[in-house]
C-alpha atoms as a PDB file:
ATOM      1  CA  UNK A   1       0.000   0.000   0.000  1.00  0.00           C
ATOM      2  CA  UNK A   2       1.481   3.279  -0.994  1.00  0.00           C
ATOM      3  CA  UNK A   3      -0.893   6.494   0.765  1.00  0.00           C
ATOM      4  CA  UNK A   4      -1.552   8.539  -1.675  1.00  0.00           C
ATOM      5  CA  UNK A   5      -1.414  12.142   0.693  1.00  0.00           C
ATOM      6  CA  UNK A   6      -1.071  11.588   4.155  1.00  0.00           C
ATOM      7  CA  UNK A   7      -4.554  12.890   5.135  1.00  0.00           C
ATOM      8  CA  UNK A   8      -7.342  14.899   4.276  1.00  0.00           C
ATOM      9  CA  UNK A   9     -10.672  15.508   5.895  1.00  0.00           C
ATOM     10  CA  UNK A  10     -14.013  14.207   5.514  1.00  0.00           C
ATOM     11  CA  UNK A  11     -16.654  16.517   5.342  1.00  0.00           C
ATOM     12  CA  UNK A  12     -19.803  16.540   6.963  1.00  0.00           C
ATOM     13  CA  UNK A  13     -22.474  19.196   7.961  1.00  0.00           C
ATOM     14  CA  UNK A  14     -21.801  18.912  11.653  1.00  0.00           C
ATOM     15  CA  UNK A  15     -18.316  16.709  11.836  1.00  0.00           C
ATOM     16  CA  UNK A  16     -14.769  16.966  10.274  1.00  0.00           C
ATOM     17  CA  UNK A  17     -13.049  13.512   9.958  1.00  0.00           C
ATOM     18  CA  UNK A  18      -9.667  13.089   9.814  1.00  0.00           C
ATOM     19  CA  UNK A  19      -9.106  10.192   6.857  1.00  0.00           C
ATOM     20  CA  UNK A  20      -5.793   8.356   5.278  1.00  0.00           C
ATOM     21  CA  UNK A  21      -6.285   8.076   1.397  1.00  0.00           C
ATOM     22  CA  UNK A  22      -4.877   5.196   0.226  1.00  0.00           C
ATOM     23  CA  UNK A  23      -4.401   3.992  -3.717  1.00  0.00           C
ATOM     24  CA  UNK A  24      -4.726   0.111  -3.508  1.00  0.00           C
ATOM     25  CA  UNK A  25      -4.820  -2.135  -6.300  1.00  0.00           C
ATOM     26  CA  UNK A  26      -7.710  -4.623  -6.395  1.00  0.00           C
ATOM     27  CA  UNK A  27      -6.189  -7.504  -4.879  1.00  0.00           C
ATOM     28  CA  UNK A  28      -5.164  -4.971  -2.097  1.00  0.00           C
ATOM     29  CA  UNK A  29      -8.841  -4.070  -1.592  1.00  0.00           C
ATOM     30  CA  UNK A  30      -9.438  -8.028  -1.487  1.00  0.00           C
ATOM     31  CA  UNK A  31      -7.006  -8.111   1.814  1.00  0.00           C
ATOM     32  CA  UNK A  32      -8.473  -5.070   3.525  1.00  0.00           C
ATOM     33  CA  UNK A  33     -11.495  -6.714   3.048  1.00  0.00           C
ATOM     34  CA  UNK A  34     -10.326 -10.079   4.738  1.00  0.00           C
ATOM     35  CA  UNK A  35      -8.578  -8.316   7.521  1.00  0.00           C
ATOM     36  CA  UNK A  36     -11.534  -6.397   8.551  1.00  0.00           C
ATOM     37  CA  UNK A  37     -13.210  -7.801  11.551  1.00  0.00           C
ATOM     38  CA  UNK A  38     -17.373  -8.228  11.237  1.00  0.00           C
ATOM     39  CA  UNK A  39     -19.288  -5.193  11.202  1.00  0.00           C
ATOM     40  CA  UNK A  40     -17.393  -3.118   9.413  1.00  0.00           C
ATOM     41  CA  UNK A  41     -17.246  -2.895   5.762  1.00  0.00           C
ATOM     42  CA  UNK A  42     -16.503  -0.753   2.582  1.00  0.00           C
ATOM     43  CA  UNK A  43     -18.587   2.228   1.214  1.00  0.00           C
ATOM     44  CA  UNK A  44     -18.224   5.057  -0.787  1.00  0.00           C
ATOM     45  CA  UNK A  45     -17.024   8.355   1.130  1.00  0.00           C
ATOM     46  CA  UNK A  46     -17.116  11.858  -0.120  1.00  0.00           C
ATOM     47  CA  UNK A  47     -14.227  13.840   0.801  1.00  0.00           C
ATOM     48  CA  UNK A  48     -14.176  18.201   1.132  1.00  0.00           C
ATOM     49  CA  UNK A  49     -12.410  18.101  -2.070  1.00  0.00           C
ATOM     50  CA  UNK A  50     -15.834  16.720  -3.303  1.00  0.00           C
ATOM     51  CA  UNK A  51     -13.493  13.700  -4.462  1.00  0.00           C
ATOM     52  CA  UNK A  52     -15.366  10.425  -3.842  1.00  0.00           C
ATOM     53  CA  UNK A  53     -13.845   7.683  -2.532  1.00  0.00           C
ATOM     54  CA  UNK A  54     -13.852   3.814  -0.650  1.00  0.00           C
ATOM     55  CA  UNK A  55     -13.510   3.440   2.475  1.00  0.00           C
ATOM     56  CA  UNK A  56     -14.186   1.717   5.633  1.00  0.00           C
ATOM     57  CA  UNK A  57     -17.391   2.328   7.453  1.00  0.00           C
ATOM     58  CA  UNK A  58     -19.199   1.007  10.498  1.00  0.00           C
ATOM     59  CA  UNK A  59     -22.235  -0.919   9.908  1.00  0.00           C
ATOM     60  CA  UNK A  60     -25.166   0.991  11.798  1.00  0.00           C
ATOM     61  CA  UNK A  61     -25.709  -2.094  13.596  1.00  0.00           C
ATOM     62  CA  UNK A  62     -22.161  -2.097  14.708  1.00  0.00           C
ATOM     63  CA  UNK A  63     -22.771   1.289  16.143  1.00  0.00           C
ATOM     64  CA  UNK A  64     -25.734   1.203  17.753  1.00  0.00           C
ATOM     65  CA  UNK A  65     -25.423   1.802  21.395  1.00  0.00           C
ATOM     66  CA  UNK A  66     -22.058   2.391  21.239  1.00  0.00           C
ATOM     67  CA  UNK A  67     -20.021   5.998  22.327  1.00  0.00           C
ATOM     68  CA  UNK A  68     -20.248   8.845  19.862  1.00  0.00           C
ATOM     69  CA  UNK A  69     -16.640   9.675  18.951  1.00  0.00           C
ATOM     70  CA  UNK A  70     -17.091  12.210  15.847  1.00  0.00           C
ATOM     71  CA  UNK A  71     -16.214  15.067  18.224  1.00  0.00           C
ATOM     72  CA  UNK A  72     -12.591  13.359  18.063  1.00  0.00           C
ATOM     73  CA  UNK A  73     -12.252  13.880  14.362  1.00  0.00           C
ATOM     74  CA  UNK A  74     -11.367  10.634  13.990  1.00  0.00           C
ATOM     75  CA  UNK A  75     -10.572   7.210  15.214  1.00  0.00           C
ATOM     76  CA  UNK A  76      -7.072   7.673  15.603  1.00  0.00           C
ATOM     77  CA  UNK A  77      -7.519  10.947  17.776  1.00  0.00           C
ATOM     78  CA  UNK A  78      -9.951   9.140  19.864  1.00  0.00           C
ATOM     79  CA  UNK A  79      -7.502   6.288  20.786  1.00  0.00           C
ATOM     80  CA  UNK A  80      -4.634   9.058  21.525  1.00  0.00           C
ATOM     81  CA  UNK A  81      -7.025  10.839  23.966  1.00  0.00           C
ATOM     82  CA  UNK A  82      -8.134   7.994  25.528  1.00  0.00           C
ATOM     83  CA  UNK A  83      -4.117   6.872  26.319  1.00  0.00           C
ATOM     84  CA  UNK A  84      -3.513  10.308  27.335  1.00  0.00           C
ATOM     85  CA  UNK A  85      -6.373   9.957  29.791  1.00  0.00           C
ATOM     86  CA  UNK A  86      -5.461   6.554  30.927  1.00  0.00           C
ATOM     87  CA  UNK A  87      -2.019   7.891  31.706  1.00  0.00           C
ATOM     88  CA  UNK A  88      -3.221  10.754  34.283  1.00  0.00           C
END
């Protein structure tokens, strides 16, 4: 895999994401696929650029009940601030 910038943001009326654009060849696609645990799966995401693109999304079943984290911008950012809060 070879990322094509090393982020850009999704946009949304209320949230910014935080994203890694990636350019994949099919069989590549075929692995993230494999590797991706149940629940989560591949859809098409606009990005501000207006650019549309794959990429991996939560099922709404998967969500359901589960913490809002948009205000983090992102998965990543979420998982730093939750190991910077662990630490204190």
């Amino acid at each position: 895999m070879t990322s094509t910038r090393p982020c850009c943001e999704l946009g949304r009326a209320e949230w910014r994401f935080a994203v890694e654009v990636w350019q994949l060849p099919a069989q590549g696609l075929t692995q993230v696929l494999r590797q991706e645990p149940p629940g989560l799966c591949i859809g098409k995401v606009t990005l501000s650029t207006g650019e549309t693109v794959l990429g991996v999304l939560g099922e709404p079943i998967l969500c359901e009940g589960q913490r809002e984290i948009s205000e983090f911008g992102g998965w990543r950012s979420y998982i730093e601030t939750m190991n910077i809060l662990a630490g204190s």
